[in-house]
N, C-alpha and C. Protein backbone atom coordinates (compact mmCIF):
# COMPACT_ATOMS: atom_id res chain seq x y z
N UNK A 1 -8.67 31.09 -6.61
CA UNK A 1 -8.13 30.17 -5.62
C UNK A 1 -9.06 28.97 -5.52
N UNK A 2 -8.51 27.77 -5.20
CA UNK A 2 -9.27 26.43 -5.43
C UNK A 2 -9.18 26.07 -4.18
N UNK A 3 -10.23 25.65 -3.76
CA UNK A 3 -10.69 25.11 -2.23
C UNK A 3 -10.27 23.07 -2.19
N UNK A 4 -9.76 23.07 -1.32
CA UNK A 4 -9.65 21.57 -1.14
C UNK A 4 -10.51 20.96 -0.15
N UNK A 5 -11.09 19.58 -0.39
CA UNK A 5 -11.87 18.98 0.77
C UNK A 5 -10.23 19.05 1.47
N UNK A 6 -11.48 18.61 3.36
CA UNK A 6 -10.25 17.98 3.94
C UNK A 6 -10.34 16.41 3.72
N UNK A 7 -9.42 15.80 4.15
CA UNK A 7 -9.33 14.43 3.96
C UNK A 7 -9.64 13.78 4.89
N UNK A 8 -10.55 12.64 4.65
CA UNK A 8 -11.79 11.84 5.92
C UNK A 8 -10.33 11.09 6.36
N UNK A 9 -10.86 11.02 7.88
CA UNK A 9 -9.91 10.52 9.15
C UNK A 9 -9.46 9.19 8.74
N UNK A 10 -9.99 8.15 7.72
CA UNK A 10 -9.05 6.96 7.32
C UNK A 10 -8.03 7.27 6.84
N UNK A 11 -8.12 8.01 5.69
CA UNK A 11 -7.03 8.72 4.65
C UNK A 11 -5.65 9.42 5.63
N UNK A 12 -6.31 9.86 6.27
CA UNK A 12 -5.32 10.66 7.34
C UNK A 12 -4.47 9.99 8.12
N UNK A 13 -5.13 9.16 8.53
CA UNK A 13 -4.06 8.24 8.68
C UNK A 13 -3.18 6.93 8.30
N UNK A 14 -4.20 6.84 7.06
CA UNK A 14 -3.08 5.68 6.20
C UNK A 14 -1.67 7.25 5.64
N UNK A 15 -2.10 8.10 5.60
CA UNK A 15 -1.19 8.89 5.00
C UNK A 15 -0.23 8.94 5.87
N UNK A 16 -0.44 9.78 7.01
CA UNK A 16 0.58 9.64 8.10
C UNK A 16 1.35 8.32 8.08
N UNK A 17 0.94 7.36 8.49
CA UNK A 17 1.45 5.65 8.21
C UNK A 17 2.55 5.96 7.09
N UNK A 18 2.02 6.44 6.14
CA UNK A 18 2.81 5.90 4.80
C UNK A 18 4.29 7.01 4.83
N UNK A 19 3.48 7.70 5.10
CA UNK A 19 4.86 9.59 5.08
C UNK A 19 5.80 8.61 6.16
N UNK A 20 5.99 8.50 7.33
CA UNK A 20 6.30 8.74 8.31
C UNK A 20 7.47 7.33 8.44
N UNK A 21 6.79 6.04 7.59
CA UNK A 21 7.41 4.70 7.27
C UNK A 21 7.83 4.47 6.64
N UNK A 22 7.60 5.15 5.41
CA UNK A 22 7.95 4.43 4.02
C UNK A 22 7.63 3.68 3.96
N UNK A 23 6.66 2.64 4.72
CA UNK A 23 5.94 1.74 4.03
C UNK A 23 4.91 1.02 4.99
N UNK A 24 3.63 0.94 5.16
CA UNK A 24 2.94 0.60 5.52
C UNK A 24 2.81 -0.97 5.76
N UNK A 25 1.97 -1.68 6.86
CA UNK A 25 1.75 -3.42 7.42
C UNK A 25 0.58 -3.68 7.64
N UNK A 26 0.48 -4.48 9.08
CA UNK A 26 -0.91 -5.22 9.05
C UNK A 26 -0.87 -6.56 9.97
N UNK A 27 -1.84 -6.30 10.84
CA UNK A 27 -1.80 -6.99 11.99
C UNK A 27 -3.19 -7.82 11.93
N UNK A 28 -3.76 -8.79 12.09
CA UNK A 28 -5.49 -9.45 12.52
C UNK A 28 -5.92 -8.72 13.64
N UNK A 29 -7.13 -8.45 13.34
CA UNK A 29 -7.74 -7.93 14.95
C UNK A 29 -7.49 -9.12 16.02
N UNK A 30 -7.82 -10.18 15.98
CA UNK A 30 -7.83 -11.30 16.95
C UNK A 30 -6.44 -11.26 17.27
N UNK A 31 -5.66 -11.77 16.33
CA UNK A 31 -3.79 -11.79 16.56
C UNK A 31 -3.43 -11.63 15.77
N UNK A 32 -2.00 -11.04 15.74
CA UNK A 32 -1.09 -10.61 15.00
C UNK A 32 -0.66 -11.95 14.10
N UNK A 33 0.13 -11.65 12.69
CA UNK A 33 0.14 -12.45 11.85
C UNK A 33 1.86 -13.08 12.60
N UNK A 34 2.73 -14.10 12.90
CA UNK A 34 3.64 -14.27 13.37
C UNK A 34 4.59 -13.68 12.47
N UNK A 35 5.64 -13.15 12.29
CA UNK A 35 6.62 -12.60 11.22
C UNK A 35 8.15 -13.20 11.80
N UNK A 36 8.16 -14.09 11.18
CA UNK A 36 9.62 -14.54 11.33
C UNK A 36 11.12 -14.16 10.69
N UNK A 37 10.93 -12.72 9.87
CA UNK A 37 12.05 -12.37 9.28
C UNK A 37 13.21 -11.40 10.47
N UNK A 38 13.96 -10.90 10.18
CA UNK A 38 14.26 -10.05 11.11
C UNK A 38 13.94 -8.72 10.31
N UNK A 39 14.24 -7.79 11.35
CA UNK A 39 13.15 -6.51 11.38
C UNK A 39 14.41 -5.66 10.19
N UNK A 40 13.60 -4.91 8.85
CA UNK A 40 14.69 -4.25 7.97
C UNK A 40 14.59 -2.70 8.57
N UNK A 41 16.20 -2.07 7.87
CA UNK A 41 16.72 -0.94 8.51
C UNK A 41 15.46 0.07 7.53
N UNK A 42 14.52 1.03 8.37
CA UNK A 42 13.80 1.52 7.36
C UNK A 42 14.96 2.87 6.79
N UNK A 43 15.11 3.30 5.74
CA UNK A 43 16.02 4.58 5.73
C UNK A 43 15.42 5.21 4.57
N UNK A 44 14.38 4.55 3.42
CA UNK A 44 13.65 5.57 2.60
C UNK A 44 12.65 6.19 2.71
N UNK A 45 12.18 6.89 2.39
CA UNK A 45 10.89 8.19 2.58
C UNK A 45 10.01 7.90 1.67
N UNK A 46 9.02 8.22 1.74
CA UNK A 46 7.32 8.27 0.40
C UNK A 46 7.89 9.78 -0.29
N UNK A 47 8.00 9.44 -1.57
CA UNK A 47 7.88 11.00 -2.15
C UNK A 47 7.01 11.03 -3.38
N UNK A 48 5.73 10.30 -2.92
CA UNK A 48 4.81 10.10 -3.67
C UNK A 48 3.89 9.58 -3.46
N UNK A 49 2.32 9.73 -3.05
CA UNK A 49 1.42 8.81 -2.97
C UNK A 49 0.29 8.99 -3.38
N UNK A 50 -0.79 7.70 -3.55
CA UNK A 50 -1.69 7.96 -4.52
C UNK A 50 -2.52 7.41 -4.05
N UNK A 51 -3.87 8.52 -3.57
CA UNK A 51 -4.88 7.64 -2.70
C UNK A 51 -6.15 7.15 -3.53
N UNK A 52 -6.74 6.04 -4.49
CA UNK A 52 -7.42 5.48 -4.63
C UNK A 52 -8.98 5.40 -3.71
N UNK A 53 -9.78 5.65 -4.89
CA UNK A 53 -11.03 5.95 -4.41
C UNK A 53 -11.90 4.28 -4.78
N UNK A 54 -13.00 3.60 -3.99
CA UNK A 54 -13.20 2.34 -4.58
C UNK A 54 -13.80 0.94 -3.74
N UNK A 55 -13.66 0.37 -3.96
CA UNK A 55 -13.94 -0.69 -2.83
C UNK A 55 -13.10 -2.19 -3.15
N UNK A 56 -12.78 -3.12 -2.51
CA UNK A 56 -11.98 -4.26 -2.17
C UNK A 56 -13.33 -5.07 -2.50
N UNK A 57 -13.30 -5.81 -3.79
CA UNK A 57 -14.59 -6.88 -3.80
C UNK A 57 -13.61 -8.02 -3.70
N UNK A 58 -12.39 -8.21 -3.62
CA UNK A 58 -11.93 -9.36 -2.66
C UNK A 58 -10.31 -8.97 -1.96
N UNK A 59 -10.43 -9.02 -0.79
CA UNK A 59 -8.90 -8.96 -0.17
C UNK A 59 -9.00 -10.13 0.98
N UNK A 60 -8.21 -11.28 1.05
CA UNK A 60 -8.04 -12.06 1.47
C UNK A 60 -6.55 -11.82 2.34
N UNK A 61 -6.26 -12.29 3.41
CA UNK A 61 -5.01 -12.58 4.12
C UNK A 61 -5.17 -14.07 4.60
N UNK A 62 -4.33 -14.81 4.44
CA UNK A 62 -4.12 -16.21 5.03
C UNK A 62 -5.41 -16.65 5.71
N UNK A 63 -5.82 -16.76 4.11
CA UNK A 63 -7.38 -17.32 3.97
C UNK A 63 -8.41 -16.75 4.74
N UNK A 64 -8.62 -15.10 5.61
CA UNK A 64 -9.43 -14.59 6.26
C UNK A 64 -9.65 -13.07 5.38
N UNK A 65 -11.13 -13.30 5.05
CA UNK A 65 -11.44 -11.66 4.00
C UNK A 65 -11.67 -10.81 5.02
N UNK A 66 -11.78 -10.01 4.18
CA UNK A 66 -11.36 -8.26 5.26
C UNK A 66 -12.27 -7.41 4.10
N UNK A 67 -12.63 -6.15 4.96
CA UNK A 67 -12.87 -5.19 4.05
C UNK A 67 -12.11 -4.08 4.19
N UNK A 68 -11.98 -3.04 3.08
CA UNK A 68 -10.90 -2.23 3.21
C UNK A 68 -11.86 -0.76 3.23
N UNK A 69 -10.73 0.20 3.66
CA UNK A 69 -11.65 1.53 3.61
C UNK A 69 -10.52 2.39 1.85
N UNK A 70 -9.10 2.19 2.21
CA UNK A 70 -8.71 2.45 0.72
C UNK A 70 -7.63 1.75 0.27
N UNK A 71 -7.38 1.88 -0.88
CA UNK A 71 -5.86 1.51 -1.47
C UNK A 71 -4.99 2.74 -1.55
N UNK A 72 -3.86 2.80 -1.37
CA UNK A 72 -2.75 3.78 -2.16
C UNK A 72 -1.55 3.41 -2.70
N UNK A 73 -0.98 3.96 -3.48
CA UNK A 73 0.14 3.97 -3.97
C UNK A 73 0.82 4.63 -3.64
N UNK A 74 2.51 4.28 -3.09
CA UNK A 74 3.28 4.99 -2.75
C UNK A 74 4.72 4.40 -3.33
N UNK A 75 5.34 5.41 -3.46
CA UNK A 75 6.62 5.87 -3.98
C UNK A 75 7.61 5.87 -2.89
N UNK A 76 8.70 5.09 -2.76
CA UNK A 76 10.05 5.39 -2.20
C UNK A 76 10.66 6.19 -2.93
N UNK A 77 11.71 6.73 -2.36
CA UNK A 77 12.48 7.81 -2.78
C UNK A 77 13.76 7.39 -3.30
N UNK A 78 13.55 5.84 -2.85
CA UNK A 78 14.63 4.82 -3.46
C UNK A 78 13.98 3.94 -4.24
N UNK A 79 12.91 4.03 -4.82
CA UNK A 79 12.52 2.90 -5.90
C UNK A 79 11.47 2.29 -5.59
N UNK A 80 11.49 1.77 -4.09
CA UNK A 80 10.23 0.91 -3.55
C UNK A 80 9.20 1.24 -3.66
N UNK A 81 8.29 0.53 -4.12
CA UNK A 81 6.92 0.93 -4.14
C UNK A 81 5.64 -0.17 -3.34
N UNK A 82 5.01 0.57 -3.00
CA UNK A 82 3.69 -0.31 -2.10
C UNK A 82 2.83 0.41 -2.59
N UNK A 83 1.82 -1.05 -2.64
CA UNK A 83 0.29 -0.78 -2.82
C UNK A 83 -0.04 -1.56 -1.68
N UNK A 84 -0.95 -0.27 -0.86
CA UNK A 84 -1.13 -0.10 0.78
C UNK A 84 -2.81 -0.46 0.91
N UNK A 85 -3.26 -1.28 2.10
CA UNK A 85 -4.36 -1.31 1.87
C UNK A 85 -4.86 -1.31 3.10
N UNK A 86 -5.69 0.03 3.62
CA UNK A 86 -5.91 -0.01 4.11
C UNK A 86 -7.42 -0.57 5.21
N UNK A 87 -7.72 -1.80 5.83
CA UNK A 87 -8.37 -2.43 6.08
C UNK A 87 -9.40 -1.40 7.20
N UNK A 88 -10.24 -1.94 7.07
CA UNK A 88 -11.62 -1.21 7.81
C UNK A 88 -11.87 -2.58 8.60
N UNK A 89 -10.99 -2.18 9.81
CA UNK A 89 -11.01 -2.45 11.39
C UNK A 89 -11.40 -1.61 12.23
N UNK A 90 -12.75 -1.46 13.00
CA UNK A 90 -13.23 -0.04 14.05
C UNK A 90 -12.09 -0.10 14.88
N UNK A 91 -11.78 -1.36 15.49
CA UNK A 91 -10.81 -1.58 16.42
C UNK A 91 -9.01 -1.18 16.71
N UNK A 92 -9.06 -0.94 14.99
CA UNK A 92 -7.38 -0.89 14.59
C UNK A 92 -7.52 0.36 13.86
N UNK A 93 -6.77 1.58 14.38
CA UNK A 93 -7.00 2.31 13.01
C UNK A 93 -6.03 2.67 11.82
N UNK A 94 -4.30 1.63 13.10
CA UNK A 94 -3.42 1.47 12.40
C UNK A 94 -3.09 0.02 11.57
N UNK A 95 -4.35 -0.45 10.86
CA UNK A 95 -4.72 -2.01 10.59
C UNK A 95 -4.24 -1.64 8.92
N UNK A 96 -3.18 -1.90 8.57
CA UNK A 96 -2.78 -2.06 6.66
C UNK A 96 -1.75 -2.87 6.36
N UNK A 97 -2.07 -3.38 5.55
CA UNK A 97 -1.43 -4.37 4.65
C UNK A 97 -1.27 -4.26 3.37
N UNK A 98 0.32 -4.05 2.76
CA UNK A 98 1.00 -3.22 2.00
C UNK A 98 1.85 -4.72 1.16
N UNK A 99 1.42 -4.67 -0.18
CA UNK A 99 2.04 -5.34 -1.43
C UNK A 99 3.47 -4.96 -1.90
N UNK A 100 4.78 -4.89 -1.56
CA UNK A 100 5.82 -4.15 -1.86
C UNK A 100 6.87 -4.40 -2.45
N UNK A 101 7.48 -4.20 -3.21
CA UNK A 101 8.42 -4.36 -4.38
C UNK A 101 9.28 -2.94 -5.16
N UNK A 102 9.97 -3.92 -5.76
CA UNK A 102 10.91 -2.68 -6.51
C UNK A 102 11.01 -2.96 -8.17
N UNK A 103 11.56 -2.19 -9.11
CA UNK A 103 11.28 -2.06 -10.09
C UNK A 103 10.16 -2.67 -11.17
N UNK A 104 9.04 -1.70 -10.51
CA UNK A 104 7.76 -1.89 -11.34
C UNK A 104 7.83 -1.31 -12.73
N UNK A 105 7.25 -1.50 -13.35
CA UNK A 105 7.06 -0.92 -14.96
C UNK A 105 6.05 -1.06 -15.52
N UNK A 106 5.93 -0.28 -16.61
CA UNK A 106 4.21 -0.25 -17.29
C UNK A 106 4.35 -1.22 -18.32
N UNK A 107 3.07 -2.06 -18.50
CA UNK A 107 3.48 -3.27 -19.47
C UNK A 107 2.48 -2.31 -20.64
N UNK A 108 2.07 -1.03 -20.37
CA UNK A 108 1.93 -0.33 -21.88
C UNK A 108 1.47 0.96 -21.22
N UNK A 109 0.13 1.49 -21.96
CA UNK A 109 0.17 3.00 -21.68
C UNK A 109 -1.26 2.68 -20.33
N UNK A 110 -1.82 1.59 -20.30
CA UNK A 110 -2.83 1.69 -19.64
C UNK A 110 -2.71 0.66 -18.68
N UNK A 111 -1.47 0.35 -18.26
CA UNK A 111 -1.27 -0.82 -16.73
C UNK A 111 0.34 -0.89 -16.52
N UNK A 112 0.33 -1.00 -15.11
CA UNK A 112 1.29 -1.18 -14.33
C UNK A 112 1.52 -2.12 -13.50
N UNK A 113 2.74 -3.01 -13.96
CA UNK A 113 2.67 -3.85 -13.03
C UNK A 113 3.89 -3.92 -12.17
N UNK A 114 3.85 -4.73 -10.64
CA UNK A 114 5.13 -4.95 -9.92
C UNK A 114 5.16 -5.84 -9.43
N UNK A 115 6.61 -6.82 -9.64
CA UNK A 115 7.16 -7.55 -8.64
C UNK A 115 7.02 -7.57 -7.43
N UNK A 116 6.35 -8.80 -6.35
CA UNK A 116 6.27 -8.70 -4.47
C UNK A 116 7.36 -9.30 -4.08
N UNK A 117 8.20 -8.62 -3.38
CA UNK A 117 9.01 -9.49 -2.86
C UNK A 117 9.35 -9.43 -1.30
N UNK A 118 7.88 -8.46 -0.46
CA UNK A 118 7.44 -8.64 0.76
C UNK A 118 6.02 -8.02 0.74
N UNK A 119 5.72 -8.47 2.13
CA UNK A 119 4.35 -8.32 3.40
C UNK A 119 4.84 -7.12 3.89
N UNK A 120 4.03 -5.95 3.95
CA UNK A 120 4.07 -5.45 4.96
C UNK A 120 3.17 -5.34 5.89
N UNK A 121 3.41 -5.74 7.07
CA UNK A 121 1.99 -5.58 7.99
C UNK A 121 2.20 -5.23 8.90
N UNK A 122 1.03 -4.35 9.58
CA UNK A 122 1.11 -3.44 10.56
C UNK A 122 -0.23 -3.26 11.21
N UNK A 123 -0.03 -3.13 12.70
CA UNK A 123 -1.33 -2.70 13.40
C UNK A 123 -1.10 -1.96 14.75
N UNK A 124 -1.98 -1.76 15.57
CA UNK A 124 -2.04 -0.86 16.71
C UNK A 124 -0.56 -1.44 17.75
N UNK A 125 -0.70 -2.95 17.30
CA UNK A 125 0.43 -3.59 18.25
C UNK A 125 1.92 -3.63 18.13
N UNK A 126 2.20 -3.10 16.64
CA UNK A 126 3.67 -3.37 16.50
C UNK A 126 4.20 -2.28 17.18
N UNK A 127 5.53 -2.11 17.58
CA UNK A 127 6.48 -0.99 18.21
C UNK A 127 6.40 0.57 17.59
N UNK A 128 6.49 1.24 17.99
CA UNK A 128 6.30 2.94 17.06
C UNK A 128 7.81 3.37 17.46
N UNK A 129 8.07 3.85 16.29
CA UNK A 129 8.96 4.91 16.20
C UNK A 129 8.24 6.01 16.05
N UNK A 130 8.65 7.60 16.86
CA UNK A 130 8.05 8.72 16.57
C UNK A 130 6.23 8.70 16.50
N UNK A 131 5.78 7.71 17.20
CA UNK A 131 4.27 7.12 17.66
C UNK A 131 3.94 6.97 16.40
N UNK A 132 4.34 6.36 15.51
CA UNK A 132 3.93 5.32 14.50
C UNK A 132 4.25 4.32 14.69
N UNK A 133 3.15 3.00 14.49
CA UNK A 133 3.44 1.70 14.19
C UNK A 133 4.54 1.59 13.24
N UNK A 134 5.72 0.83 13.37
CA UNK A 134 6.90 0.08 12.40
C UNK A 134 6.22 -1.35 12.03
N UNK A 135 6.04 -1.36 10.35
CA UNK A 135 5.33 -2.31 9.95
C UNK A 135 6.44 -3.47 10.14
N UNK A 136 5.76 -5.08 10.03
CA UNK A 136 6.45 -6.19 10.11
C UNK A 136 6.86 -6.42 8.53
N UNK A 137 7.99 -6.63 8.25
CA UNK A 137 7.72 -7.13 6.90
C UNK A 137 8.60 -9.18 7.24
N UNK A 138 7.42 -9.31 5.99
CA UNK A 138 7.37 -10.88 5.54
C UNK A 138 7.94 -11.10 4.16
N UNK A 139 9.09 -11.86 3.84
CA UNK A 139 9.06 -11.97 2.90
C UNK A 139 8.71 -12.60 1.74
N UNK A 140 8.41 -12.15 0.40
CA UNK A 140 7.05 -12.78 -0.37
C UNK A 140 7.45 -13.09 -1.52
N UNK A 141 6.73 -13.57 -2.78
CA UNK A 141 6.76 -13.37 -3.69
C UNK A 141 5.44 -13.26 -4.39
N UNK A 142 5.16 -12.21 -5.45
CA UNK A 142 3.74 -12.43 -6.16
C UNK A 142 4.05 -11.15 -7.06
N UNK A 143 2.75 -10.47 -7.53
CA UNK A 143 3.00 -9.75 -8.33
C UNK A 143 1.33 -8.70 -8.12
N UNK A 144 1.45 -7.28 -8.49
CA UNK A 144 0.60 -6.81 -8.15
C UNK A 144 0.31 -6.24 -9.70
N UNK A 145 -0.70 -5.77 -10.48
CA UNK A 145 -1.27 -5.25 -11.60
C UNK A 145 -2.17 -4.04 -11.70
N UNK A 146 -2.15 -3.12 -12.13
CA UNK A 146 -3.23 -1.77 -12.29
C UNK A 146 -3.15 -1.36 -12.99
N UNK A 147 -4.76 -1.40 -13.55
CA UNK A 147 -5.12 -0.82 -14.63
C UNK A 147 -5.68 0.78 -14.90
N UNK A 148 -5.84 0.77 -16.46
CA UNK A 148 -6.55 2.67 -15.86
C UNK A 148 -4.93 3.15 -16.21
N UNK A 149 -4.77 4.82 -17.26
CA UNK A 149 -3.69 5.70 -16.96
C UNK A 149 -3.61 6.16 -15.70
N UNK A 150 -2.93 5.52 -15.15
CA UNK A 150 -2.33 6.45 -13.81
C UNK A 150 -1.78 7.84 -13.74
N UNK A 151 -0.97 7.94 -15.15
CA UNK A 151 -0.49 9.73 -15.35
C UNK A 151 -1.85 10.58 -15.21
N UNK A 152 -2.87 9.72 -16.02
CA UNK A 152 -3.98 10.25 -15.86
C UNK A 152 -5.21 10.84 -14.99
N UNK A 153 -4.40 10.07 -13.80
CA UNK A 153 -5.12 9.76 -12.60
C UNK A 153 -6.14 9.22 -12.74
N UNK A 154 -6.39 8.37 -13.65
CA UNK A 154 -7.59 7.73 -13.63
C UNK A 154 -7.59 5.76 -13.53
N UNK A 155 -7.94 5.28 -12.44
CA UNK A 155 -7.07 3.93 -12.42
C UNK A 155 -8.66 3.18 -12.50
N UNK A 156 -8.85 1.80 -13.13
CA UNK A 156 -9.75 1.44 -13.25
C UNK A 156 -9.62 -0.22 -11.96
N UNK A 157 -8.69 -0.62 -11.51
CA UNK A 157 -8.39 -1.78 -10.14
C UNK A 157 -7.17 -2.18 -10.26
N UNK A 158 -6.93 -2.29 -8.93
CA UNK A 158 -5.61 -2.87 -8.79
C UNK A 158 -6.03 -4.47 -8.61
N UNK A 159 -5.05 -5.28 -8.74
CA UNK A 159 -5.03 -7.01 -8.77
C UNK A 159 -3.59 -7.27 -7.93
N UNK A 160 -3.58 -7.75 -6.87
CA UNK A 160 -2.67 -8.64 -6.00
C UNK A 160 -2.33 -9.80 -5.72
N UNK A 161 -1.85 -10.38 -6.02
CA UNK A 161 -1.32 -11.88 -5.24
C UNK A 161 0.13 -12.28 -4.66
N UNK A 162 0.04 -12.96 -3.39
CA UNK A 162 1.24 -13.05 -2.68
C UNK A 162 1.03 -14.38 -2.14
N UNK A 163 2.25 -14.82 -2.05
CA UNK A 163 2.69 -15.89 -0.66
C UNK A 163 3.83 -15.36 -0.13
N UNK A 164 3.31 -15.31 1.47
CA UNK A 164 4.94 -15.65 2.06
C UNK A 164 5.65 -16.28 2.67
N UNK A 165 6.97 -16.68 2.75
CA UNK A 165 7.97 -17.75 3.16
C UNK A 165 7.23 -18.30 4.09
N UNK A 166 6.26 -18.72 4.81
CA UNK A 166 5.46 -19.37 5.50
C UNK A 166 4.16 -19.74 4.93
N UNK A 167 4.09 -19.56 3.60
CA UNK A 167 3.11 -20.27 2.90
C UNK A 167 1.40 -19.59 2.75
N UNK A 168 1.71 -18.30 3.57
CA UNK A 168 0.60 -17.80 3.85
C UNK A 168 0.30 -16.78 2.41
N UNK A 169 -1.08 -16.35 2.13
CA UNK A 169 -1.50 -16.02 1.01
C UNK A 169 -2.14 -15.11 0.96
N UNK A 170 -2.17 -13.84 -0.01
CA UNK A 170 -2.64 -12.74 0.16
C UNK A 170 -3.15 -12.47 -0.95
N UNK A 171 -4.36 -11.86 -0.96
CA UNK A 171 -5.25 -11.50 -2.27
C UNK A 171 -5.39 -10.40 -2.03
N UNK A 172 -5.69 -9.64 -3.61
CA UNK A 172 -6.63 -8.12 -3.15
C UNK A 172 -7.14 -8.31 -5.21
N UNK A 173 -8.33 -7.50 -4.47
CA UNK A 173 -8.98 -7.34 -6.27
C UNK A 173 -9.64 -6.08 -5.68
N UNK A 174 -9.31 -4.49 -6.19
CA UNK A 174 -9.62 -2.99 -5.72
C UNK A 174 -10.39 -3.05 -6.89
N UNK A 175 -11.52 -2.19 -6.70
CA UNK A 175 -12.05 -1.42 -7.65
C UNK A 175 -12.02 -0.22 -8.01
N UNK A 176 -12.18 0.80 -8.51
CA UNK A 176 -12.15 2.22 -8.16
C UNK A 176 -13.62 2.65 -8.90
N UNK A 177 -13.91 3.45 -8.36
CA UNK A 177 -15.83 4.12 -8.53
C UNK A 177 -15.20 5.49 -9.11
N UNK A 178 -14.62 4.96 -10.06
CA UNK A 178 -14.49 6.31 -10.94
C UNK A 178 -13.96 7.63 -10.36
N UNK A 179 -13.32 7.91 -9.12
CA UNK A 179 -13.59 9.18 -8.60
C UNK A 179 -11.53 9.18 -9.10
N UNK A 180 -11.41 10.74 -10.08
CA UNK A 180 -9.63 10.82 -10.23
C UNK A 180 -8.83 10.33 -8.66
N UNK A 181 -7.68 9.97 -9.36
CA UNK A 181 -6.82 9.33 -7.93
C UNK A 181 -6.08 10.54 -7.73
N UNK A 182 -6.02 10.55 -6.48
CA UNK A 182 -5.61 12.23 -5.69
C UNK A 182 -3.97 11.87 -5.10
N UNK A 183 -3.17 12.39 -6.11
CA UNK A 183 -1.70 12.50 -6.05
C UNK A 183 -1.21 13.73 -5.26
N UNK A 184 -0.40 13.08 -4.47
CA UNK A 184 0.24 14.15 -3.18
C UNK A 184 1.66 13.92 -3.21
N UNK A 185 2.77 14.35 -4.08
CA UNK A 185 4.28 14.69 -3.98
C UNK A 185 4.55 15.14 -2.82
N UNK A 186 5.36 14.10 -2.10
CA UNK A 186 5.32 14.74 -0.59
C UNK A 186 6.99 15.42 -0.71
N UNK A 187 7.82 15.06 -0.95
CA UNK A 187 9.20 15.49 -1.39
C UNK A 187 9.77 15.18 -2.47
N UNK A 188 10.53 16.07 -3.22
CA UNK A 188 11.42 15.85 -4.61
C UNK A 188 12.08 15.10 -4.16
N UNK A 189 12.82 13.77 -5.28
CA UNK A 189 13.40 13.07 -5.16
C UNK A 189 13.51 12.74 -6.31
N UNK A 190 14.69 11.88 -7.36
CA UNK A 190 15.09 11.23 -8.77
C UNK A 190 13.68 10.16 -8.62
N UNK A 191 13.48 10.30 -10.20
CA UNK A 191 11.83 9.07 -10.20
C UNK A 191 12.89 7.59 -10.05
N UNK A 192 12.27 6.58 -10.09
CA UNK A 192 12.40 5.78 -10.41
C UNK A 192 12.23 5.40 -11.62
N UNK A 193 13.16 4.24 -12.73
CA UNK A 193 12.48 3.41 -14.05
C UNK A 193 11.44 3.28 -14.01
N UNK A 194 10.38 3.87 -15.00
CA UNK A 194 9.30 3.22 -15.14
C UNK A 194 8.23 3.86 -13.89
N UNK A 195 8.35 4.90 -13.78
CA UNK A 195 7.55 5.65 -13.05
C UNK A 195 6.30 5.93 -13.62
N UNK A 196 4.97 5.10 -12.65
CA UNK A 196 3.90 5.23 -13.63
C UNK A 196 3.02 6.77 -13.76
N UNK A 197 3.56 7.15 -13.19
CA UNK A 197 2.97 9.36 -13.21
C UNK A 197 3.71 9.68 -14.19
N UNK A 198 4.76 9.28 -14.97
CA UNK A 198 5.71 9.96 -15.60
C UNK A 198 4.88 9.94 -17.62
């Protein structure tokens, strides 16, 4: 029988966040980012996520850097996928900001890339359903990149860039410190094209 750590209290709750939303957001400690879209119907589930071990040597939001505690990858059960990031705010512990798009694909055996075509952001302040924050989403365009076999669990950084319809700009450059990326199938569901575990 194989013993598991438990999982440190950031993880725990970007996970919860992610299970519970299908997709994770992101709020400023000072103020919230304004989100002028109207609010989408959430109705897909995570049936897949991938918590990244590493550090953020740059994540920018509308020109203010942040440091993060992790990245993950998560899987809709309808296709969507986010790369979630969770920011190291003492103040917020529901503070993430999520890269999100749909039909990603591997541009070979050792990177994955996806289409942005929103923000998700979320913090202690947005509304909860079931006492989770409901992230804001913004809508974007950019493109996110990761390297490293992911089937492999072994990812070497993710690369982000966004604007959204308000001109605002989002960076991330992840590293990972070598440690395998710890995959958690939270429910069966059909993969998506281009499923990078597959």
């Amino acid at each position: 029988m194989r013993l598991r750590r438990p999982l440190p209290a950031a993880t725990l709750a970007l996970t919860a966040t992610l299970a519970a939303v299908a997709s994770p957001c992101f709020a400023e400690t000072s103020k919230p980012i304004p989100v002028n879209n109207p609010p989408a119907q959430q109705t897909a589930f995570i049936d897949l996520l991938a918590l990244m071990s590493g550090h953020c040597k740059t994540f920018k939001v509308a020109g203010r850097s942040f440091a993060c505690k992790t990245v993950a990858y998560a899987h809709g059960d309808k296709g969507r996928v986010n790369f979630a990031v969770a920011v190291d705010d003492p103040s917020d512990a529901n503070h993430v900001v999520s890269f999100s798009g749909e039909n990603g694909k591997r541009a070979d055996d050792n990177s994955y890339e996806l289409s942005i075509d929103r923000m998700l952001l979320n913090s202690k302040d947005r509304p909860k359903v079931d006492g989770l924050p409901v992230p804001a989403e913004q809508i974007s365009t950019g493109r996110c990149r990761q390297t490293g076999n992911f089937a492999a669990r072994k990812v070497n950084d993710v690369t982000c860039s966004a604007t959204d319809n308000e001109g605002r700009q989002y960076e991330l450059l992840f590293v990972s410190d070598g440690t395998p990326v710890s995959v958690r199938r939270i429910r069966q569901s059909s993969p998506s094209i281009q499923d990078p575990f597959k």
